[in-house]
C-alpha atoms as a PDB file:
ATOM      1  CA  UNK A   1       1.271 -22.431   8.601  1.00  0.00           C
ATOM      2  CA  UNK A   2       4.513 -21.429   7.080  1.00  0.00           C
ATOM      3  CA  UNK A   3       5.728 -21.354   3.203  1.00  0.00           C
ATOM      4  CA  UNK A   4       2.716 -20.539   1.729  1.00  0.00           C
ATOM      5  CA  UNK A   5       4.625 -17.801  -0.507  1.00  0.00           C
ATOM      6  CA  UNK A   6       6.937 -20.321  -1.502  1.00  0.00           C
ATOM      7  CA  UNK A   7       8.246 -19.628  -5.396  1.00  0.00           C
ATOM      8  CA  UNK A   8       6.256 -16.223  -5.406  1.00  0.00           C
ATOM      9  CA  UNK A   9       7.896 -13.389  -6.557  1.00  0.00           C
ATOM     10  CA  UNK A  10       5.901  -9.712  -5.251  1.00  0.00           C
ATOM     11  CA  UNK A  11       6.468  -6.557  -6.124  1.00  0.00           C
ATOM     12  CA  UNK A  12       6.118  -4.082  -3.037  1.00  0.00           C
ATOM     13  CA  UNK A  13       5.855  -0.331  -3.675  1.00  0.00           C
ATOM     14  CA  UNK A  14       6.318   2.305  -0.939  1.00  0.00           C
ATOM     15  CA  UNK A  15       9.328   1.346   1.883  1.00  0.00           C
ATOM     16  CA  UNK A  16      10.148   3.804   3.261  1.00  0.00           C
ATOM     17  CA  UNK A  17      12.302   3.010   6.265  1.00  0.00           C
ATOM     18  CA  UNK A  18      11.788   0.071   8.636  1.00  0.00           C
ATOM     19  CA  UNK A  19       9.105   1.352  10.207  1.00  0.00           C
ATOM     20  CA  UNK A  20       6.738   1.316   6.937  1.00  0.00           C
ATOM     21  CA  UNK A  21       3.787  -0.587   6.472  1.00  0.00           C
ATOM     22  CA  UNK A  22       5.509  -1.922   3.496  1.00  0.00           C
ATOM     23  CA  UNK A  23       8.525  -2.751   4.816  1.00  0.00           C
ATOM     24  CA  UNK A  24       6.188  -5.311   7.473  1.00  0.00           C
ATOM     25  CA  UNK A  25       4.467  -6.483   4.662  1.00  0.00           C
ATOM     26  CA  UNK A  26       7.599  -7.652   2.851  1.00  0.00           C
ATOM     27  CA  UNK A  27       8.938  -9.113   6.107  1.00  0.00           C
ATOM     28  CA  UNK A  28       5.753 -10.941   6.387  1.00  0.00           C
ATOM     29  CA  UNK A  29       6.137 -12.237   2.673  1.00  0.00           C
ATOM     30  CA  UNK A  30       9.827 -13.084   2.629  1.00  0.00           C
ATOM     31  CA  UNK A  31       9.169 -14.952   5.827  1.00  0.00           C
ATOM     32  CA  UNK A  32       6.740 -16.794   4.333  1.00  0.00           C
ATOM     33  CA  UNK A  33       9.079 -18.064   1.262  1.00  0.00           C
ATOM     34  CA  UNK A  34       8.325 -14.969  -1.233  1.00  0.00           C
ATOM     35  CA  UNK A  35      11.174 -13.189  -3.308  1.00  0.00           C
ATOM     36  CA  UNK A  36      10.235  -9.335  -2.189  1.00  0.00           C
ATOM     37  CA  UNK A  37      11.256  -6.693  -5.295  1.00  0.00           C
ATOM     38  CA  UNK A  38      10.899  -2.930  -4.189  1.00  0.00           C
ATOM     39  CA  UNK A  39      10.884  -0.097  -6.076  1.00  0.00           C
ATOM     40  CA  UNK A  40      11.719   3.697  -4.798  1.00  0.00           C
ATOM     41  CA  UNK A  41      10.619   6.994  -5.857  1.00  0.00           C
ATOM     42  CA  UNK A  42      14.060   8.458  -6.349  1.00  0.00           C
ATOM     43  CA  UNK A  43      17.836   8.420  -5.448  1.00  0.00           C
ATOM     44  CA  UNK A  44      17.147  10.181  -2.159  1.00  0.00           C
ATOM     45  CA  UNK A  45      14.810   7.193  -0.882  1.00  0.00           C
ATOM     46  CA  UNK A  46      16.959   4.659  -2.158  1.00  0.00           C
ATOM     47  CA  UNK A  47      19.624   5.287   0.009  1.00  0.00           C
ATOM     48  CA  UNK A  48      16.946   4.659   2.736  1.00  0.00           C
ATOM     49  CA  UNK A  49      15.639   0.840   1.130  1.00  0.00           C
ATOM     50  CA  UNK A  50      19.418   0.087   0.411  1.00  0.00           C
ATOM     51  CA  UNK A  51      20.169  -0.021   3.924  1.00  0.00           C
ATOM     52  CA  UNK A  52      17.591  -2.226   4.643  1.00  0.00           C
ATOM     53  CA  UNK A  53      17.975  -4.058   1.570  1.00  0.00           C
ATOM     54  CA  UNK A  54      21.482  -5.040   0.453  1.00  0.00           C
ATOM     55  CA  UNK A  55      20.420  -6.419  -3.315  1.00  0.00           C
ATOM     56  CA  UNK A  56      20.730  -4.056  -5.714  1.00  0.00           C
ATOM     57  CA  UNK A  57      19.257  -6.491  -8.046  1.00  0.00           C
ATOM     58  CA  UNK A  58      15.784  -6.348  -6.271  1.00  0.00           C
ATOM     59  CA  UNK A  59      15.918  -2.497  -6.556  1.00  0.00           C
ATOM     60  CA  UNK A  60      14.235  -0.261  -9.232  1.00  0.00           C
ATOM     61  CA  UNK A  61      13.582   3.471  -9.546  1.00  0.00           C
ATOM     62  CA  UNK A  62       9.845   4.227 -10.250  1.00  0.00           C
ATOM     63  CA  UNK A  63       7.759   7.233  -9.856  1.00  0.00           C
ATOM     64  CA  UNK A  64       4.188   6.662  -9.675  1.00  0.00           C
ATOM     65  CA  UNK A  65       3.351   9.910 -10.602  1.00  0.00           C
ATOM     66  CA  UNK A  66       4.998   8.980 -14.371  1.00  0.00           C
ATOM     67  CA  UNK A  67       3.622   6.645 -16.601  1.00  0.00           C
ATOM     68  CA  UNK A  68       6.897   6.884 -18.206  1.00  0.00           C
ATOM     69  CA  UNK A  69       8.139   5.555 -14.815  1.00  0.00           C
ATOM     70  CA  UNK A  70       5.769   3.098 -14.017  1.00  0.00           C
ATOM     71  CA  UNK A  71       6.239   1.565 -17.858  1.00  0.00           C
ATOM     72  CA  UNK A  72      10.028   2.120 -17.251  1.00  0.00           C
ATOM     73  CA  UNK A  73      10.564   0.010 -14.257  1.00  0.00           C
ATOM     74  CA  UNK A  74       7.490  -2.756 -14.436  1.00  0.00           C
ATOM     75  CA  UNK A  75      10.101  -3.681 -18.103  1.00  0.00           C
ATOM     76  CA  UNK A  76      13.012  -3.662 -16.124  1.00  0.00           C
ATOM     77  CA  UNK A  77      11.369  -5.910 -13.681  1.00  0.00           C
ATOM     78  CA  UNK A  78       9.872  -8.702 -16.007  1.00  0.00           C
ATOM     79  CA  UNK A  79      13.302  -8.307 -17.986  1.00  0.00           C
ATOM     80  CA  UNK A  80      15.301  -9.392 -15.003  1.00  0.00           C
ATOM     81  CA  UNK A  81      12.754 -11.663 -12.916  1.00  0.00           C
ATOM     82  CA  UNK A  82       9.847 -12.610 -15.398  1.00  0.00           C
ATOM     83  CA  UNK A  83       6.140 -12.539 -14.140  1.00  0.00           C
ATOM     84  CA  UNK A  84       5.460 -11.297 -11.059  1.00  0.00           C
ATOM     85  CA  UNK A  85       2.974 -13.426  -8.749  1.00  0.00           C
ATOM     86  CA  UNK A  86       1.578  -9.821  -7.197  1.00  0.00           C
ATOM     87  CA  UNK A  87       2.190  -6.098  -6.242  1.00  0.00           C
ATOM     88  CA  UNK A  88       1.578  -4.476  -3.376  1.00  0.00           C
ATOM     89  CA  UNK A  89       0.628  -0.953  -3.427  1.00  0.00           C
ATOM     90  CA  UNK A  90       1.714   0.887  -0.152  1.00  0.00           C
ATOM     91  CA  UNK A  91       2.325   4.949  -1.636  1.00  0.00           C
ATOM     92  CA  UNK A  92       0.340   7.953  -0.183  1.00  0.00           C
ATOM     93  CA  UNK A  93       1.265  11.642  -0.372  1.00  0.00           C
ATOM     94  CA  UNK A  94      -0.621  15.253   0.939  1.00  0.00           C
ATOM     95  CA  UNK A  95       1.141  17.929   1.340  1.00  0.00           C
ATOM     96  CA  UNK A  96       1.167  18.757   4.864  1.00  0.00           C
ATOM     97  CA  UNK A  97      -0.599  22.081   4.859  1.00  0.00           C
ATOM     98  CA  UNK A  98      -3.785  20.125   3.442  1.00  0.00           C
ATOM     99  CA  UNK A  99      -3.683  17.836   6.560  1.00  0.00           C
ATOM    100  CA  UNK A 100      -4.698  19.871   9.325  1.00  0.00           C
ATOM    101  CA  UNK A 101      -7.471  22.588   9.988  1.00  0.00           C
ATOM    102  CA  UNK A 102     -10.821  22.739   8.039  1.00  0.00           C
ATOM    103  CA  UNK A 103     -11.028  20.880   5.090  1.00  0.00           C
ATOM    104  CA  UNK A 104     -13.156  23.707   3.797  1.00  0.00           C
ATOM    105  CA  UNK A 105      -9.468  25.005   2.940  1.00  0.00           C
ATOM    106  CA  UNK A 106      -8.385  22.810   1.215  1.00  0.00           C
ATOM    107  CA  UNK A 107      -6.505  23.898  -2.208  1.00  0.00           C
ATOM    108  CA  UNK A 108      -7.298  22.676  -5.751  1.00  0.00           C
ATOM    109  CA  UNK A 109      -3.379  21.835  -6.226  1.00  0.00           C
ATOM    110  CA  UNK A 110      -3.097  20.339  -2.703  1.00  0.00           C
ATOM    111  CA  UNK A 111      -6.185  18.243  -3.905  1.00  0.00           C
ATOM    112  CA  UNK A 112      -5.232  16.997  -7.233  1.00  0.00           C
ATOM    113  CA  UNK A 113      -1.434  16.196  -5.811  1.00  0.00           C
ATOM    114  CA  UNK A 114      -3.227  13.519  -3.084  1.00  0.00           C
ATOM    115  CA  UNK A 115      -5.768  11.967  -5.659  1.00  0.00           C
ATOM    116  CA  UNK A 116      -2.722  11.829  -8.336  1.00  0.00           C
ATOM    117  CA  UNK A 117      -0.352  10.403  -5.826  1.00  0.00           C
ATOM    118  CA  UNK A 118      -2.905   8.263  -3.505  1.00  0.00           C
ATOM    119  CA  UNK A 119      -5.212   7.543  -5.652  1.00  0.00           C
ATOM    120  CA  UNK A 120      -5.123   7.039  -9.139  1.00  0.00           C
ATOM    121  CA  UNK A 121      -1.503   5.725  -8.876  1.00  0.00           C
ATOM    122  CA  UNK A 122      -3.120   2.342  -8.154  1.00  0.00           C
ATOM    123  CA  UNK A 123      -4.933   2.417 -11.558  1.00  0.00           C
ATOM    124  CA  UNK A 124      -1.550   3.343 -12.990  1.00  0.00           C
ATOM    125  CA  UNK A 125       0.412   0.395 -11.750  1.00  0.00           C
ATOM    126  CA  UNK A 126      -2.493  -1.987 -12.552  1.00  0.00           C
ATOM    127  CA  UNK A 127      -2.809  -0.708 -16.053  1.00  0.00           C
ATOM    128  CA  UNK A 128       0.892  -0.596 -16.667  1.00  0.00           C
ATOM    129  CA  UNK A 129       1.304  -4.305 -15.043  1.00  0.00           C
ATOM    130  CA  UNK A 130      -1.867  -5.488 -17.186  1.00  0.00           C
ATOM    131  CA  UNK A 131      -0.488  -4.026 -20.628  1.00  0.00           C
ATOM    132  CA  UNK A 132       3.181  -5.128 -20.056  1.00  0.00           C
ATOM    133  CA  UNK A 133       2.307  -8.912 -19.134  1.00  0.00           C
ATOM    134  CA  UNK A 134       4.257  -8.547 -15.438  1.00  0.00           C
ATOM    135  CA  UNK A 135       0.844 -10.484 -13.603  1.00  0.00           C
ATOM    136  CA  UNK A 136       0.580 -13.995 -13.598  1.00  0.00           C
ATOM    137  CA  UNK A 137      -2.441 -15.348 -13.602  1.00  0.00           C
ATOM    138  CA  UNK A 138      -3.999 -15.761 -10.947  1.00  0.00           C
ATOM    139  CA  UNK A 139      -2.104 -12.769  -9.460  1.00  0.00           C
ATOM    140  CA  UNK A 140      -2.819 -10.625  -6.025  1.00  0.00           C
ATOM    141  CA  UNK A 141      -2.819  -6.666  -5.749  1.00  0.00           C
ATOM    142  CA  UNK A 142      -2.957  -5.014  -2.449  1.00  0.00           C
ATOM    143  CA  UNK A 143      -3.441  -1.672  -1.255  1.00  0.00           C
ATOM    144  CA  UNK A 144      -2.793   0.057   1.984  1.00  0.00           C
ATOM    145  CA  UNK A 145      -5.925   2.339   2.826  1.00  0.00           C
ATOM    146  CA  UNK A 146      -7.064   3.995   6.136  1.00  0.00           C
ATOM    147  CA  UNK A 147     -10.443   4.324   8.587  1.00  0.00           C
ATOM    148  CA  UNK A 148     -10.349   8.284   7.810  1.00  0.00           C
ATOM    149  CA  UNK A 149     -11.907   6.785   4.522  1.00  0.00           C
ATOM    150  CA  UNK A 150     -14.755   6.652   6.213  1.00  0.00           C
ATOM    151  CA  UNK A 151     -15.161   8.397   9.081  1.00  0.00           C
ATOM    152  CA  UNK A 152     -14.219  12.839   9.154  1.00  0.00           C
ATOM    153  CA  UNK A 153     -10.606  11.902  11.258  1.00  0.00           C
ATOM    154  CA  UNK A 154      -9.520  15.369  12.670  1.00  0.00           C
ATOM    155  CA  UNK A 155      -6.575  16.760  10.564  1.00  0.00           C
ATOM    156  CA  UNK A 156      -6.901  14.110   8.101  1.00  0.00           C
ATOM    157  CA  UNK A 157      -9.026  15.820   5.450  1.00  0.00           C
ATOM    158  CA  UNK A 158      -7.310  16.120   2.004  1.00  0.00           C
ATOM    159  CA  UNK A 159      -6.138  12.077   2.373  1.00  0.00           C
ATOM    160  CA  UNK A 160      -9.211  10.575   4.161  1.00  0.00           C
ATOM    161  CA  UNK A 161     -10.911  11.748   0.812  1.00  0.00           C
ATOM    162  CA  UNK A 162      -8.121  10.416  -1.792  1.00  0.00           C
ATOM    163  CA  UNK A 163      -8.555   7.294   0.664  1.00  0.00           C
ATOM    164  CA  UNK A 164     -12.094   6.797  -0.032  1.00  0.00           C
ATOM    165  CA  UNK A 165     -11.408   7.388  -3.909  1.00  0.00           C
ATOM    166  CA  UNK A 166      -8.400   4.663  -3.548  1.00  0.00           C
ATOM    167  CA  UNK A 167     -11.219   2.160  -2.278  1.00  0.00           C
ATOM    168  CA  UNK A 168     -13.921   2.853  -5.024  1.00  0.00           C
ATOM    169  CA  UNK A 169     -10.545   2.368  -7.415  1.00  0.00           C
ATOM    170  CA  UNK A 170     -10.481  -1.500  -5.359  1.00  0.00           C
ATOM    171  CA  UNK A 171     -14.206  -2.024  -6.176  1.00  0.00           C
ATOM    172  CA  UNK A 172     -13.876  -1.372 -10.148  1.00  0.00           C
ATOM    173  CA  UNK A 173     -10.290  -2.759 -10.361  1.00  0.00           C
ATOM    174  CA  UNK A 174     -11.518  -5.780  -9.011  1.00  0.00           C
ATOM    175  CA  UNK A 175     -14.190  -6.357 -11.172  1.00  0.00           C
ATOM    176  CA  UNK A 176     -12.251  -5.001 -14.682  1.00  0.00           C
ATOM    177  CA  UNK A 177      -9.301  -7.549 -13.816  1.00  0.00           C
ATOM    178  CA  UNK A 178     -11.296 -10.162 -12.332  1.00  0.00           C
ATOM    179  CA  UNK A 179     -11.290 -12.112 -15.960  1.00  0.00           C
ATOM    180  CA  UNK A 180      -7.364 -12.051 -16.095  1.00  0.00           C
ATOM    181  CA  UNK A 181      -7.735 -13.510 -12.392  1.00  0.00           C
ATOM    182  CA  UNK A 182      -6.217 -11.016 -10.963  1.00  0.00           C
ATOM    183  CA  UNK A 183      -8.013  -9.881  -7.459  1.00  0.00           C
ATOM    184  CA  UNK A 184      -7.359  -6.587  -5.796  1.00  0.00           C
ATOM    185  CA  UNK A 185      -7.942  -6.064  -2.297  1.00  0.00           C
ATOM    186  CA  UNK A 186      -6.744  -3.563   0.828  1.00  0.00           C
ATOM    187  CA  UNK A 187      -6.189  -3.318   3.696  1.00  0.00           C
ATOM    188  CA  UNK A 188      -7.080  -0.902   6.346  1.00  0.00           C
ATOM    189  CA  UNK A 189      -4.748  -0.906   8.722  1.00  0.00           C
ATOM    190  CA  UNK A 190      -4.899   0.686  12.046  1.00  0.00           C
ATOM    191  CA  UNK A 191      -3.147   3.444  13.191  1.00  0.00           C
ATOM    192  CA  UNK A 192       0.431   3.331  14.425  1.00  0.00           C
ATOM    193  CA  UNK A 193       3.873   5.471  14.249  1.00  0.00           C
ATOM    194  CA  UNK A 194       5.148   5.967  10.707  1.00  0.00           C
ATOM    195  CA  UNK A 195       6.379   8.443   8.616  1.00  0.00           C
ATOM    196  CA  UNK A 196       2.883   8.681   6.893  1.00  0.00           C
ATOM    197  CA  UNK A 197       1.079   9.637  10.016  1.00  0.00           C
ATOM    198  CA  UNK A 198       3.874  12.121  11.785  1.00  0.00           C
ATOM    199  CA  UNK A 199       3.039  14.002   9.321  1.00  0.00           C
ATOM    200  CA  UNK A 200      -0.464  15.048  10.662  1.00  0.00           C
ATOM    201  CA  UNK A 201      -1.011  17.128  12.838  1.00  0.00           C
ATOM    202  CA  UNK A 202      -1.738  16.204  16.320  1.00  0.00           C
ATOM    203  CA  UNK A 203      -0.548  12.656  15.336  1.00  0.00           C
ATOM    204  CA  UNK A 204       0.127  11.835  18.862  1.00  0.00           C
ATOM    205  CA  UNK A 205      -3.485  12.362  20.036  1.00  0.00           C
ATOM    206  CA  UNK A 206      -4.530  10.204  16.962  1.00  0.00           C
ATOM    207  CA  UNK A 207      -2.236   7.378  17.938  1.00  0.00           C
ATOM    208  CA  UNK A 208      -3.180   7.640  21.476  1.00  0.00           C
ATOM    209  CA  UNK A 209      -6.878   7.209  20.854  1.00  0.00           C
ATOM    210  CA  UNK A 210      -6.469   4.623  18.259  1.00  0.00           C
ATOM    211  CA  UNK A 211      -4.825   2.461  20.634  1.00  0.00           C
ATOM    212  CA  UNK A 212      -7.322   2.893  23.452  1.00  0.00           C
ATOM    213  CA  UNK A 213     -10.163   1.940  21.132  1.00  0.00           C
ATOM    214  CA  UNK A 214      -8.708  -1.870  20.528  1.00  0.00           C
ATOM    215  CA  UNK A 215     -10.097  -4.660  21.649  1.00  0.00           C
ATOM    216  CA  UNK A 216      -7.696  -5.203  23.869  1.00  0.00           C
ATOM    217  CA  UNK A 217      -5.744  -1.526  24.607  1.00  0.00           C
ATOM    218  CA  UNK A 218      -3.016  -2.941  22.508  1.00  0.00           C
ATOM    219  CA  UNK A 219      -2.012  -0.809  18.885  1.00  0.00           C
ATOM    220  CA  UNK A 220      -2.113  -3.424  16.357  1.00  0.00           C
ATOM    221  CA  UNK A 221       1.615  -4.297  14.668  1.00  0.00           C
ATOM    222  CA  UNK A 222       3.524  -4.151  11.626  1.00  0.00           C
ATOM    223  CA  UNK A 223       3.648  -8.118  12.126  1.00  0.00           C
ATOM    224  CA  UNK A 224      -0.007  -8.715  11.787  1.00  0.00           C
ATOM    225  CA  UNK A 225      -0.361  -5.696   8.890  1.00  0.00           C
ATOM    226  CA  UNK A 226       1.938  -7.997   7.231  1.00  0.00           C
ATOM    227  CA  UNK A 227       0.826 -11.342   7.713  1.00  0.00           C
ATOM    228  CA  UNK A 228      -2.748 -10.059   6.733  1.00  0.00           C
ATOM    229  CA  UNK A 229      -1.032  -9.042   3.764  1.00  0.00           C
ATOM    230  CA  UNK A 230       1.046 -12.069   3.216  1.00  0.00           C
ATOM    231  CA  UNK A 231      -2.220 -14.058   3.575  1.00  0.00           C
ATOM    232  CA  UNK A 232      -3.920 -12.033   0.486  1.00  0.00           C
ATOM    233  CA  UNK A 233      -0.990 -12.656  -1.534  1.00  0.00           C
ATOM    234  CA  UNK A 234      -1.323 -15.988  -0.812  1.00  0.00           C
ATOM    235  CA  UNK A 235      -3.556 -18.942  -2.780  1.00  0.00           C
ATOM    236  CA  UNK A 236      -5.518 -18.756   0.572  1.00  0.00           C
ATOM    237  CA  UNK A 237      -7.154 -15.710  -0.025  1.00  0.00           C
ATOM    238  CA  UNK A 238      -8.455 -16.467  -4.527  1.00  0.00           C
ATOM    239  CA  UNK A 239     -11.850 -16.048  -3.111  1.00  0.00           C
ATOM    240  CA  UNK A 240     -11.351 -12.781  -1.486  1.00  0.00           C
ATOM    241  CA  UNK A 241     -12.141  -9.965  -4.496  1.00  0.00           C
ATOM    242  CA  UNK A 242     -12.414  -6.095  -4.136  1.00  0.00           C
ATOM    243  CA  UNK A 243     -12.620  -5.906  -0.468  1.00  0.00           C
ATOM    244  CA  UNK A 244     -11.499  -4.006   2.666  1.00  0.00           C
ATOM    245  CA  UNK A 245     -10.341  -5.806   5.114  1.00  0.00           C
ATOM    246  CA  UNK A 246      -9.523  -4.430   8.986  1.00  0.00           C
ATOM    247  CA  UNK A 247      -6.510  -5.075  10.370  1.00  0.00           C
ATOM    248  CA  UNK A 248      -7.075  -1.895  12.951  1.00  0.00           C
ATOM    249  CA  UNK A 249      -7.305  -4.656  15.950  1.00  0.00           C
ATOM    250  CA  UNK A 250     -11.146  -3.412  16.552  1.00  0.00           C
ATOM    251  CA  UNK A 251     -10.960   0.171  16.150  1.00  0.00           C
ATOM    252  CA  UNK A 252     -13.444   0.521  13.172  1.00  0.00           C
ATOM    253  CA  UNK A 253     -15.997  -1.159  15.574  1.00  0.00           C
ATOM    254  CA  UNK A 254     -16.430   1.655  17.853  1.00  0.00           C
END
C-alpha cells in the first residue's frame, strides 16, 4: 500500500543525522506522500539536518526545553504551512555520567535534566500545538520510547526511568486530547546504532544482545521503525489511542 500520507503535512522533532530514528521515520512518511517539516535544537544541529535536508523552508529552530521556543517555532510553522496533520516526537537527552554504573548514583540535576528533556517535553509540544491551533483534527502524535522502560537495562538507568515517565505522559495525553481527536501513541523501538545509544556505556554489548534476542537474529531497521511510524500517522491507525507498540523485531518477548 503506498500514498497513504498523501496531502499530510508532519512535523518531526529530533534528526539528528541519517542514522536517527527520526530521520527513518520521515523517510518512511515522505515516501509515503507526506510533506516532512523538522525542527532543530540549535545552529550547531542544523548544519547536520541541512545536509540532509536542502529546504530551508521546512527548517525551524526550536528548543524543547523553552516554552518560549516551542511557542516560537509551532507560530512560525502554522504561519508558513497552516495545520499540521501530526508531530512526531523523537528527542531524548541524559547526561552521560547518569548512564552507566548504579543508578543509586544518580544526581538530582542529572535527574531533572532527563525528565525535562525526555519527558515532559512531550507535554510541552502537545500543549503548545493544542493552544496555538497547529493540529488538525483528527491529528497523530508519536513518540519514540525504549524497552529499558520496563525492564532495569544495564547502564541505562537515569533514561529507562524518564522513559517510563514519557509512557505514563502517552496514557494521560491520550485520553486529555482524545476529544480534539487527536491520538498519541509510541513506539518502542528496538535497539540499533545511533547517536542516542553510543552514548551508553557498553553500547556494543547492548546492541549485540539485542540482536541475538530477535525472532529471527536479525536487528530490526530504521525502515520498519519508520513505516510503523508512517502507519500511525496514517488514517489506518484512528483506532489505535495511548499505546506502545513494539517494533524491537521480538526482543520484548524474551
Amino acid at each position: 500500500m503506498s500514498g497513504i500520507l498523501e496531502n499530510k503535512q508532519i512535523i518531526v522533532m529530533g534528526v539528528a543525522n541519517r542514522r536517527s530514528i527520526a530521520w527513518g521515520c520521515a523517510q518512511a512518511m515522505a515516501a509515503q506522500g507526506a510533506t516532512v517539516i523538522y525542527t532543530y535544537q540549535n545552529e550547531r544541529l542544523k548544519r547536520g539536518i541541512s545536509r540532509l535536508v536542502d529546504d530551508d523552508q521546512r527548517l525551524f529552530e526550536c528548543d524543547v526545553a523553552s516554552d518560549d521556543s516551542i511557542q516560537s517555532a509551532f507560530k512560525q510553522i502554522k504561519e508558513r504551512f497552516g495545520a499540521v496533520d501530526g508531530i512526531v516526537h523523537a528527542i531524548a537527552f541524559a547526561k552521560k555520567e547518569e548512564l552507566g554504573g548504579s543508578s543509586v548514583n544518580i544526581s538530582r540535576d542529572g535527574y531533572a535534566l532527563a525528565q525535562d528533556i525526555s519527558s515532559y517535553s512531550l507535554i510541552a509540544v502537545t500543549k503548545w500545538a493544542k493552544q496555538l491551533e497547529l493540529l488538525k483534527h483528527p491529528a497523530s502524535i508519536v513518540t519514540l520510547t525504549y524497552f529499558g522502560a520496563e525492564r532495569a537495562i544495564p547502564n541505562y538507568n537515569v533514561m529507562g526511568i524518564a522513559k517510563a515517565a514519557l509512557e505514563a505522559s502517552v496514557r494521560y495525553l491520550a485520553r486529555d486530547m482524545g476529544p480534539d481527536q487527536v491520538r498519541v501513541n509510541a513506539i518502542s523501538a528496538g535497539a540499533m546504532k545511533t547517536l542516542a545509544v553510543t552514548g551508553i556505556k557498553g553500547h556494543s554489548d547492548l546492541l549485540k544482545l539485542s540482536r541475538d534476542w530477535t525472532v529471527d537474529g536479525e536487528s530490526v531497521t530504521l525502515e520498519q521503525i519508520g513505516g510503523t511510524c508512517a502507519f500511525l500517522m496514517s488514517d489506518l491507525s484512528t483506532g489505535i489511542v495511548g499505546d506502545v507498540i513494539y517494533v524491537d523485531k521480538g526482543v520484548h518477548l524474551m
